[in-house]
Protein backbone atom coordinates (compact mmCIF):
# COMPACT_ATOMS: atom_id res chain seq x y z
CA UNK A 1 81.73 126.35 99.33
CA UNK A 2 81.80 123.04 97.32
CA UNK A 3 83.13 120.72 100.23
CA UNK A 4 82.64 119.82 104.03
CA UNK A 5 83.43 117.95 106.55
CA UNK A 6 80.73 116.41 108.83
CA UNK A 7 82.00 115.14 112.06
CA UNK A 8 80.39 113.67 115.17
CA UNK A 9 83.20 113.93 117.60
CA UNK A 10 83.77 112.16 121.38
CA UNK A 11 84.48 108.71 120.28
CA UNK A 12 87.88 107.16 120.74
CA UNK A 13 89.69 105.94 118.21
CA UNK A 14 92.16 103.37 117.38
CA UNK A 15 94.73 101.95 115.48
CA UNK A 16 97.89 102.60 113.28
CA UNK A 17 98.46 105.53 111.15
CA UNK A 18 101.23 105.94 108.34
CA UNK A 19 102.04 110.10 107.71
CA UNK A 20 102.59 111.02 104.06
CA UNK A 21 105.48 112.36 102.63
CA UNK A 22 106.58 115.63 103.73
CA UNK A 23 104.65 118.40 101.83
CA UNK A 24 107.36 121.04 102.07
CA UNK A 25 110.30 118.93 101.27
CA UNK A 26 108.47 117.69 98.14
CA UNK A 27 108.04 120.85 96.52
CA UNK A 28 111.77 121.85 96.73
CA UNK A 29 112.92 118.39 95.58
CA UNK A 30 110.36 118.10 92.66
CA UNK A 31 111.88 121.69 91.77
CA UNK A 32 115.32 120.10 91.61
CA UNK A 33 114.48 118.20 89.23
CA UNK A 34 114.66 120.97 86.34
CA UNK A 35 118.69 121.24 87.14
CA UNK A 36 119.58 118.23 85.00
CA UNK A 37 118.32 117.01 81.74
CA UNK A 38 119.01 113.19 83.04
CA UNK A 39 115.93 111.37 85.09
CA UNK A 40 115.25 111.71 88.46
CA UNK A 41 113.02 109.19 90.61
CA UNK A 42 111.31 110.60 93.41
CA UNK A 43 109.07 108.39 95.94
CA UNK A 44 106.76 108.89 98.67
CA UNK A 45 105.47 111.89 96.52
CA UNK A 46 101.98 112.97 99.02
CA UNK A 47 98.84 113.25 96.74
CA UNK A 48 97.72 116.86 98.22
CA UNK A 49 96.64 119.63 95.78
CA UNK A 50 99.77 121.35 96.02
CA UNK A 51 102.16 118.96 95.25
CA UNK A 52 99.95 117.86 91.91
CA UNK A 53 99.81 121.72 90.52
CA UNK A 54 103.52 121.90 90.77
CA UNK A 55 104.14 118.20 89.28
CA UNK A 56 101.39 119.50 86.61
CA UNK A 57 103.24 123.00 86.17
CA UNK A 58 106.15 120.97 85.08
CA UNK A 59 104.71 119.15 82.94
CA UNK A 60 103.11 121.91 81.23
CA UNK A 61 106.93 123.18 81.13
CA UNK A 62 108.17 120.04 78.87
CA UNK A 63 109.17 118.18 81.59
CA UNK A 64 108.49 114.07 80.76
CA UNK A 65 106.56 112.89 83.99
CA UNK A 66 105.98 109.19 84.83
CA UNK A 67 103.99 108.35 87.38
CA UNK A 68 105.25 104.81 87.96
CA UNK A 69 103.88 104.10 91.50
CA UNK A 70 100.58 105.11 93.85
CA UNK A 71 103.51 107.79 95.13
CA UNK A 72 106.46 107.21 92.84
CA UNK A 73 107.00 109.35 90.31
CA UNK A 74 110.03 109.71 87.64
CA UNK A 75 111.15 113.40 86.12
CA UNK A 76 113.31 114.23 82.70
CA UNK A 77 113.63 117.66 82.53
CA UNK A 78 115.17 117.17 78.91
CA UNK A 79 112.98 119.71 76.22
CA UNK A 80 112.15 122.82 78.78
CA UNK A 81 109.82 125.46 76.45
CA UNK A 82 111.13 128.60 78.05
CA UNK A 83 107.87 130.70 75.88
CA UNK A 84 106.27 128.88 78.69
CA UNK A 85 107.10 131.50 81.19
CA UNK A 86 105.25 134.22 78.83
CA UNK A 87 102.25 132.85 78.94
CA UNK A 88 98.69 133.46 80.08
CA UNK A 89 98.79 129.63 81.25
CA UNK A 90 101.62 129.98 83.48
CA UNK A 91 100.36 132.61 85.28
CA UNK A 92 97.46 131.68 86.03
CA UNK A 93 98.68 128.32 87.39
CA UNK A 94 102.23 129.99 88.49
CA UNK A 95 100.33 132.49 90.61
CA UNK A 96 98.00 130.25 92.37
CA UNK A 97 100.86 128.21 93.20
CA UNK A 98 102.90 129.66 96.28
CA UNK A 99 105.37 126.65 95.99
CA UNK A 100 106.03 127.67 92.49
CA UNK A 101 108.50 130.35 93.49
CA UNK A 102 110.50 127.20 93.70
CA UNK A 103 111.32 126.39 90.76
CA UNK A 104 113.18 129.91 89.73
CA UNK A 105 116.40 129.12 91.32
CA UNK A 106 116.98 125.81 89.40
CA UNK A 107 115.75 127.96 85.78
CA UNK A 108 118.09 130.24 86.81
CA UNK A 109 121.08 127.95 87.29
CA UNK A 110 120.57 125.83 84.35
CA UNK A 111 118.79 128.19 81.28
CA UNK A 112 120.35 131.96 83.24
CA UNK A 113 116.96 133.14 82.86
CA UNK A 114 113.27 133.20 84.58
CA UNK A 115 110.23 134.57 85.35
CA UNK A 116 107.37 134.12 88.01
CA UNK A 117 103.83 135.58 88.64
CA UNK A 118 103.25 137.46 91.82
CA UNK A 119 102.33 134.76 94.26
CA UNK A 120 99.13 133.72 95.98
CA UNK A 121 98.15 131.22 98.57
CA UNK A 122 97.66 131.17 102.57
CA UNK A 123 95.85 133.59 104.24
CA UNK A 124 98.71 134.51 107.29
CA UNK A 125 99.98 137.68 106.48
CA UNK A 126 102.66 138.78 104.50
CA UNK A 127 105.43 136.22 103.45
CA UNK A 128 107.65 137.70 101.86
CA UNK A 129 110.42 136.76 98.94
CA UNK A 130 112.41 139.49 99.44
CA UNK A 131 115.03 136.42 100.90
CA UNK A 132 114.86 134.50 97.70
CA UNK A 133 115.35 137.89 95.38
CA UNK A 134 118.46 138.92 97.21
CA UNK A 135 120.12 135.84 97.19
CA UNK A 136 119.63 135.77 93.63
CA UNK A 137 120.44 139.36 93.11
CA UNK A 138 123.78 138.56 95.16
CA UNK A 139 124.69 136.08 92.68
CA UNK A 140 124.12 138.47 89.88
CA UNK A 141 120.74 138.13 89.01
CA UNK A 142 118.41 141.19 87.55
CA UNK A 143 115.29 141.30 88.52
CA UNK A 144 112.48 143.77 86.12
CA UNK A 145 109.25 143.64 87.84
CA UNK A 146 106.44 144.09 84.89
CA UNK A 147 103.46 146.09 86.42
CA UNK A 148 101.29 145.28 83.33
CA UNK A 149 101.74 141.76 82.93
CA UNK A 150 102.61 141.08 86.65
CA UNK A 151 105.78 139.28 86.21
CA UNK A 152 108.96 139.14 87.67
CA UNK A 153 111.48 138.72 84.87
CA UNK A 154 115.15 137.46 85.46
CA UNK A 155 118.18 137.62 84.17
CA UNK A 156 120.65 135.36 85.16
CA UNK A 157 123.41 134.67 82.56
CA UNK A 158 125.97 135.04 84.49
CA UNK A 159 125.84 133.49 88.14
CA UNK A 160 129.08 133.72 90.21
CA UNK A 161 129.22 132.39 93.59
CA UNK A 162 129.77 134.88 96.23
CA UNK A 163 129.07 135.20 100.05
CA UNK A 164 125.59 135.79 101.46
CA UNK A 165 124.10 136.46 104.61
CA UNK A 166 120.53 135.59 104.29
CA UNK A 167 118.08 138.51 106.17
CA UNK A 168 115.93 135.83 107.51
CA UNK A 169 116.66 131.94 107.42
CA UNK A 170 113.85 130.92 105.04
CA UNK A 171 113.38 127.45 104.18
CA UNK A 172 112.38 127.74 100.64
CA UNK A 173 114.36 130.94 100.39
CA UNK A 174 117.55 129.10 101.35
CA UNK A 175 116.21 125.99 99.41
CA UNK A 176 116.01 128.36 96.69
CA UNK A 177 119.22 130.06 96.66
CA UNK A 178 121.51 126.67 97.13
CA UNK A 179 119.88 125.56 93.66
CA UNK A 180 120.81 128.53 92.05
CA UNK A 181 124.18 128.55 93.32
CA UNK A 182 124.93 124.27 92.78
CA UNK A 183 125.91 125.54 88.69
CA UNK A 184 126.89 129.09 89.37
CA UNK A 185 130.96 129.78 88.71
CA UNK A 186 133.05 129.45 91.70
CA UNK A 187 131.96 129.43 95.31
CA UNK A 188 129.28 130.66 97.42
CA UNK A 189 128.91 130.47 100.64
CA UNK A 190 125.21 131.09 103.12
CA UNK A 191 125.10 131.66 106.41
CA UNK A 192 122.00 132.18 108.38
CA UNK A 193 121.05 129.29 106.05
CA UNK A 194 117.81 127.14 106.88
CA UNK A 195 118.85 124.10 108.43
CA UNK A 196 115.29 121.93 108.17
CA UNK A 197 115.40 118.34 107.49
CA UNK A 198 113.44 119.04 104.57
CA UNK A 199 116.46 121.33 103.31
CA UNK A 200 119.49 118.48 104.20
CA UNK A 201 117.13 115.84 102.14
CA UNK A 202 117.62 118.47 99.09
CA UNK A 203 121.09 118.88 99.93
CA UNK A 204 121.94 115.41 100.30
CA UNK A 205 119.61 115.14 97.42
CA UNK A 206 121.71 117.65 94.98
CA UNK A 207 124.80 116.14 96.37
CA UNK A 208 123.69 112.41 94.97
CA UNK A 209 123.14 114.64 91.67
CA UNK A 210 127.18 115.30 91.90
CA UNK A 211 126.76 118.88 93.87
CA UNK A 212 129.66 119.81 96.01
CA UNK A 213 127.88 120.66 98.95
CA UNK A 214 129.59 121.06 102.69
CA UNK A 215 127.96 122.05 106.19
CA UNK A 216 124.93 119.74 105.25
CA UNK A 217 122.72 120.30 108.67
CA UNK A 218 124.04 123.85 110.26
CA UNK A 219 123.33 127.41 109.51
CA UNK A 220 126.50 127.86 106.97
CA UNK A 221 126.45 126.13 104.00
CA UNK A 222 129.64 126.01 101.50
CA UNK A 223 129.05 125.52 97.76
CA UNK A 224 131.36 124.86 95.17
CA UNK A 225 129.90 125.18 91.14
CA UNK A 226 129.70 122.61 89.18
CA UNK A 227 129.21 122.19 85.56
CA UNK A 228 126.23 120.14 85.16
CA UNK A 229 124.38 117.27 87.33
CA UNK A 230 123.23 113.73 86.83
CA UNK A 231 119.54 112.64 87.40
CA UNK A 232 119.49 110.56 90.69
CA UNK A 233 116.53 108.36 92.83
CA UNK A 234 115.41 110.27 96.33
CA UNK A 235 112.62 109.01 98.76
CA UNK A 236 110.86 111.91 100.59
CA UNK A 237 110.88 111.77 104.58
CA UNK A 238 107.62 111.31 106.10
CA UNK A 239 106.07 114.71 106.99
CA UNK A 240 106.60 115.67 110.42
CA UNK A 241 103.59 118.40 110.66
CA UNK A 242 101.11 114.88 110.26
CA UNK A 243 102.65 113.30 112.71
CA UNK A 244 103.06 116.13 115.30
CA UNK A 245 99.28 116.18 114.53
CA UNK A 246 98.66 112.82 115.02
CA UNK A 247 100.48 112.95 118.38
CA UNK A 248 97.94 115.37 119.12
CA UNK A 249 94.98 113.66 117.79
CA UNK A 250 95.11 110.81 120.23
CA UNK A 251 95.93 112.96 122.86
CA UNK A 252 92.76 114.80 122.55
CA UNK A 253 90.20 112.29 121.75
CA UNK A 254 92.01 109.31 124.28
CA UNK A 255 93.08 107.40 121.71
CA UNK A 256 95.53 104.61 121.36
CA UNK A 257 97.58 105.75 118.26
CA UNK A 258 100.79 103.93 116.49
CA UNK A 259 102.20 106.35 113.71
CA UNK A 260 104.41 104.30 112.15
CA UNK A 261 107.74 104.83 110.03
CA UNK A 262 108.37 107.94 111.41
CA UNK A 263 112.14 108.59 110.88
CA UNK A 264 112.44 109.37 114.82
CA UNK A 265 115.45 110.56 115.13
CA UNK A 266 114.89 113.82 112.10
CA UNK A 267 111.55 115.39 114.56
CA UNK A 268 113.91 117.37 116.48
CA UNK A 269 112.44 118.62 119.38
CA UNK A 270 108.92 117.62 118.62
CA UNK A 271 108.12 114.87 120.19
CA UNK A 272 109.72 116.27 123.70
CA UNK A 273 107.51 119.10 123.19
CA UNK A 274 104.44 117.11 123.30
CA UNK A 275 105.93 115.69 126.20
CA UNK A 276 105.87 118.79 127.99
CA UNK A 277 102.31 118.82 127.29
CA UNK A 278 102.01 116.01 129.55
CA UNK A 279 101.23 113.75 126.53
CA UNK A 280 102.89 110.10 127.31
CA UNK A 281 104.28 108.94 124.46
CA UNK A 282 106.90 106.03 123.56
CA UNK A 283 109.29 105.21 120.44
CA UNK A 284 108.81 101.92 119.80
CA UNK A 285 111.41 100.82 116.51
CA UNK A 286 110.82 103.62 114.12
CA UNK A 287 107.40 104.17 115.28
CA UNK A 288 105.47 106.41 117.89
CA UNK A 289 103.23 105.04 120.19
CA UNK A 290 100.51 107.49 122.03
CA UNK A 291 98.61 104.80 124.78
CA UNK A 292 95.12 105.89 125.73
CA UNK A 293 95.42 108.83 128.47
CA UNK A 294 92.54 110.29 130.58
CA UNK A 295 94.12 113.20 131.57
CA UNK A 296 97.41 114.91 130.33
CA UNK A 297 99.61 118.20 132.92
CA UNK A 298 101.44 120.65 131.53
CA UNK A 299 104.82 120.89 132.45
CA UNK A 300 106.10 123.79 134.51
CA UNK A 301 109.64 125.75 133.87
CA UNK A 302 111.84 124.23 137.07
CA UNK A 303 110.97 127.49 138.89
CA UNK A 304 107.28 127.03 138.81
CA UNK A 305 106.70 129.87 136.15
CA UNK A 306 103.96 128.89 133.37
CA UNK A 307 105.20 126.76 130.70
CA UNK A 308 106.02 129.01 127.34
CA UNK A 309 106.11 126.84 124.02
CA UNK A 310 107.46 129.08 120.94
CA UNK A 311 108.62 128.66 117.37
CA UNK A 312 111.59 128.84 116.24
CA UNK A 313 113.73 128.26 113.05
CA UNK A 314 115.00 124.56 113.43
CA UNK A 315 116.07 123.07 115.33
CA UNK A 316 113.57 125.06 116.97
CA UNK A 317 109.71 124.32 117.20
CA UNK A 318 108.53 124.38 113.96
CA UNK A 319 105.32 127.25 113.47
CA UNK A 320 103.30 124.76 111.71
CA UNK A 321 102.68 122.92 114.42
CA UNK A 322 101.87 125.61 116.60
CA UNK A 323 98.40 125.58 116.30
CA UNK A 324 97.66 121.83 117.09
CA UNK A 325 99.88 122.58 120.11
CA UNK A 326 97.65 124.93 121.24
CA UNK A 327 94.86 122.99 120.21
CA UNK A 328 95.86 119.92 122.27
CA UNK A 329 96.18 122.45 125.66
CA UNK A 330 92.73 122.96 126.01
CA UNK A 331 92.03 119.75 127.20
CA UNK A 332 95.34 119.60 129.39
CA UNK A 333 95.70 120.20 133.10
CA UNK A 334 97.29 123.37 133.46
CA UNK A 335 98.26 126.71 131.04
CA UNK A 336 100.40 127.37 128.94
CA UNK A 337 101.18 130.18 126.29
CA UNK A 338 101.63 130.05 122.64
CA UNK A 339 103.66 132.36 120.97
CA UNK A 340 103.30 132.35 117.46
CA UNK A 341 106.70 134.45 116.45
CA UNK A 342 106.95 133.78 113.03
CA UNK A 343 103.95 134.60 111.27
CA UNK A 344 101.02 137.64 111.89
CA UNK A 345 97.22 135.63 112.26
CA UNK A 346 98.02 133.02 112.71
CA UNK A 347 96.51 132.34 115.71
CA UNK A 348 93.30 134.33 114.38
CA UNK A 349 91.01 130.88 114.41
CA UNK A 350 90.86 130.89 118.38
CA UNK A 351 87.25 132.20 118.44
CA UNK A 352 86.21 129.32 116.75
CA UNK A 353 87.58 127.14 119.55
CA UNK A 354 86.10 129.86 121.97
CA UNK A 355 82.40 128.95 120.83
CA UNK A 356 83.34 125.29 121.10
CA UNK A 357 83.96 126.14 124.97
CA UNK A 358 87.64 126.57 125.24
CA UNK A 359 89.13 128.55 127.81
CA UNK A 360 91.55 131.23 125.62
CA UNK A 361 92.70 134.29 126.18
CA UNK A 362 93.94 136.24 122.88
CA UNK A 363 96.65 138.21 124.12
CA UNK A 364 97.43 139.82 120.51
CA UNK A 365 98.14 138.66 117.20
CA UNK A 366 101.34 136.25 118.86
CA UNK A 367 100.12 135.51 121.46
CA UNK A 368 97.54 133.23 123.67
CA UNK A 369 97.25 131.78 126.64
CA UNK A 370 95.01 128.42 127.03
CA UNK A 371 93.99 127.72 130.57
CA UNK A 372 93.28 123.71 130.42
CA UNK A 373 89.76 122.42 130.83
CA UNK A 374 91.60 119.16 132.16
CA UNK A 375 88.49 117.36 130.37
CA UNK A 376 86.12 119.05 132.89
CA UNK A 377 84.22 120.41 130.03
CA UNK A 378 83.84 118.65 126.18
CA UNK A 379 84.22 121.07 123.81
CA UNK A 380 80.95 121.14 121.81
CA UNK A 381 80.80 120.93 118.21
CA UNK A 382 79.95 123.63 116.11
CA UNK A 383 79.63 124.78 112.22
CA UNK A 384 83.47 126.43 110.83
CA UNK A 385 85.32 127.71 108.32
CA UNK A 386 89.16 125.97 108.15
CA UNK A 387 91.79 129.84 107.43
CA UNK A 388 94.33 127.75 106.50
CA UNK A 389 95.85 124.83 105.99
CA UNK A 390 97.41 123.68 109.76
CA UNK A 391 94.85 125.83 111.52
CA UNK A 392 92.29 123.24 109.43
CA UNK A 393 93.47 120.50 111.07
CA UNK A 394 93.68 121.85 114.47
CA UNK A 395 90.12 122.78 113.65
CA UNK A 396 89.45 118.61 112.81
CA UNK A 397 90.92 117.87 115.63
CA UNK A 398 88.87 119.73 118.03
CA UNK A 399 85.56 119.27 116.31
CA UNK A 400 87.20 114.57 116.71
CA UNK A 401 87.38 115.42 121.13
CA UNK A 402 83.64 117.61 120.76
CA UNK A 403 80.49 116.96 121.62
CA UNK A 404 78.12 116.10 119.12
CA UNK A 405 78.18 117.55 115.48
CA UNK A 406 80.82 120.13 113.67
CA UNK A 407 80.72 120.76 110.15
CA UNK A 408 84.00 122.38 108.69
CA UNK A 409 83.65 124.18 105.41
CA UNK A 410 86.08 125.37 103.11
CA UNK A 411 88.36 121.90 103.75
CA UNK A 412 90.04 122.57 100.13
CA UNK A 413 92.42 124.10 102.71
CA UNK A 414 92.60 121.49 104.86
CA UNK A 415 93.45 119.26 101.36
CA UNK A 416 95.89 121.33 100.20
CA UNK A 417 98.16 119.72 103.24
CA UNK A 418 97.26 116.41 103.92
CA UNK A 419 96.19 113.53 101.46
CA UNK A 420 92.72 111.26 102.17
CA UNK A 421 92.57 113.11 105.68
CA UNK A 422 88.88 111.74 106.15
CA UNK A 423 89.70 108.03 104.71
CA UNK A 424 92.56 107.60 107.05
CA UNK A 425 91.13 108.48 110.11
CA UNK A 426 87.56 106.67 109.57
CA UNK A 427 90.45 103.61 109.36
CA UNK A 428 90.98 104.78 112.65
CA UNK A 429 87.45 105.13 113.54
CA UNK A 430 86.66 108.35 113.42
CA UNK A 431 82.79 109.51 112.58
CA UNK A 432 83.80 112.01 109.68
CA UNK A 433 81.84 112.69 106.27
CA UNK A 434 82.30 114.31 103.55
CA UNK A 435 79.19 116.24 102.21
């Protein structure tokens, strides 16, 4: 364990807070980039470890990178080395990389061929790519999966478009399959498509590129072949899982918080489901105000029955920001339970919030049910280990509203999410180390 995170938590804190660009629309778009040999400029690029490895994979590929700004970066995807994809290099960097699955469908459009390394990454149970395989398989892809050498190798000289109904509606899998299918012959059409902001931005994205893209924002996407596309500039939105967890931040630790630039009206349902929380909070412009609040209820459903907050694909609660709901509950008035539908463990990180003093119950791998401390009780801080990446910062932000000292080890997970976490909120006043 090479990194920490000291923290001496009850204080306040203060000030304004800008979120990064959005992790998870950044590794789709940076993908894009290998569908045209003409430059592409892409800004608000977040410095996190797993945006660099892919921005480094491509470069390793033959793809010119400039980095021309503090977040700016420019792509030409020109001279691609396809013996890349054979090598010992690639999968050792492919594999570590679960974002690198990303960049298949945009090989596969442009070069009709691929291959990827069986992927790594979070610890939440099984995610799998069996939506990003069909898709390609219904376009004509063939997959060979290599036992030995622990590739998947493609074949795809001869994409058609076609109709699919995607299994589940995966973000990257969906992500995936509309690159594939922007150069494939004739049209394809995906319903039960991912409709994520993060997902339009590519579309509108690929569109700017000279895509013919239609049903931009719903679950059925229509898209007509082209021949080739033209390199184009895009700005990344500002990433909504930050600023849910900022919301939640000042919540917790009765803090006066303005996150700023926020793109208000792409958060969906997010900010109303803080509200049910009993968390006041106000748009103000483009930005979100949280004022200092002693004490925060959770809503009831109209018939008195105990407020339920779920994920859901969008425009449905997103999962990542699950966990700093039902981190941000313990402190409430009230109870309310969290039902993690999407993904198995994720909720696994409660005992550590049990030994700080929260009131939990673990109902089963889905499912808990926090019974509010209404600030009765501070949490008290304690020594941890951060699973994975948005549990981390749930983690950070209980250890911000504890008593005393918490130390949070393995925080490379933490990193792997969210750029200069401890420099931005020691701006805000927060009593956080590295060591």
């Amino acid at each position: 364990m090479n990194n920490a995170f000291e923290i001496i938590g009850g204080k306040p804190l203060k000030g304004e807070i800008v979120p990064q660009g959005a992790k998870n629309e950044a590794l789709q778009v940076i993908s894009a980039v290998l569908l045209t040999s003409e430059k592409v400029t892409i800004s608000n690029i977040p410095d996190i470890k797993d945006v660099n490895k892919l921005i480094e994979l491509l470069g390793d590929m033959g793809v010119t990178v400039e980095r021309l700004g503090l977040y700016t970066y420019s792509f030409e995807a020109k001279n691609i080395n396809l013996d890349f994809f054979q090598s010992e290099t690639f999968r050792n960097k492919g594999g570590s990389l679960r974002g690198s699955v990303m960049i298949v469908g945009p090989l596969l459009a442009r070069f009709g061929k691929a291959a990827i390394p069986k992927p790594g990454g979070d610890k939440i149970g099984r995610r799998r790519l069996d939506t990003h395989f069909l898709g390609f398989e219904k376009l004509g892809a063939k997959f060979d999966y290599d036992a030995d050498s622990g590739f998947f190798n493609v074949d795809a000289s001869q994409l058609k478009g076609t109709y699919i109904l995607l299994d589940e509606a995966s973000v990257t899998g969906t992500a995936n399959v509309v690159m594939a299918a922007v150069l494939a012959k004739g049209t394809t059409t995906i319903y039960n498509a991912a409709c994520e902001p993060y997902l339009q931005q590519l579309c509108k994205m690929l569109t700017r590129m000279g895509a013919k893209i239609s049903g931009i924002g719903s679950n059925l996407l229509t898209i007509e072949g082209v021949s080739e596309l033209k390199g184009t500039e895009h700005r990344l939105l500002p990433d909504m899982i930050e600023i849910g967890s900022f919301i939640g931040l000042a919540a917790m630790t009765e803090s006066e918080i303005t996150i700023k630039d926020v793109h208000y009206d792409e958060l969906g349902i997010i900010p109303d489901t803080f509200k049910r929380l009993g968390i006041k909070l106000e748009r103000r412009g483009d930005d979100i105000y949280v004022p200092a609040q002693k004490h925060y209820e959770i809503e009831t459903f109209i018939d008195g029955s105990i407020m339920t907050i779920a994920d859901a694909p969008w425009p449905g609660f997103t999962p990542d920001l699950l966990s700093i709901v039902l981190v941000v509950a313990i402190q409430a008035k009230g109870s309310v339970l969290i039902h993690q539908k999407m993904f198995e463990s994720r909720l696994f990180f409660v005992d550590k919030l049990l030994d700080m003093g929260a009131q939990i119950i673990l109902c089963d791998p889905h499912r808990a049910t926090v019974i509010g401390l209404d600030k009765q009780v501070q949490l008290r801080g304690i020594s941890m280990t951060s699973p994975d990446i948005r549990a981390g910062v749930s983690l950070l932000i209980a250890a911000l509203s504890a008593q005393g000292k918490s130390t949070i080890y393995n925080i490379e997970q933490i990193e792997r999410g969210y750029q200069h976490i401890d420099e931005r909120l020691r701006a805000l006043g927060a009593d956080i180390k590295r060591i």
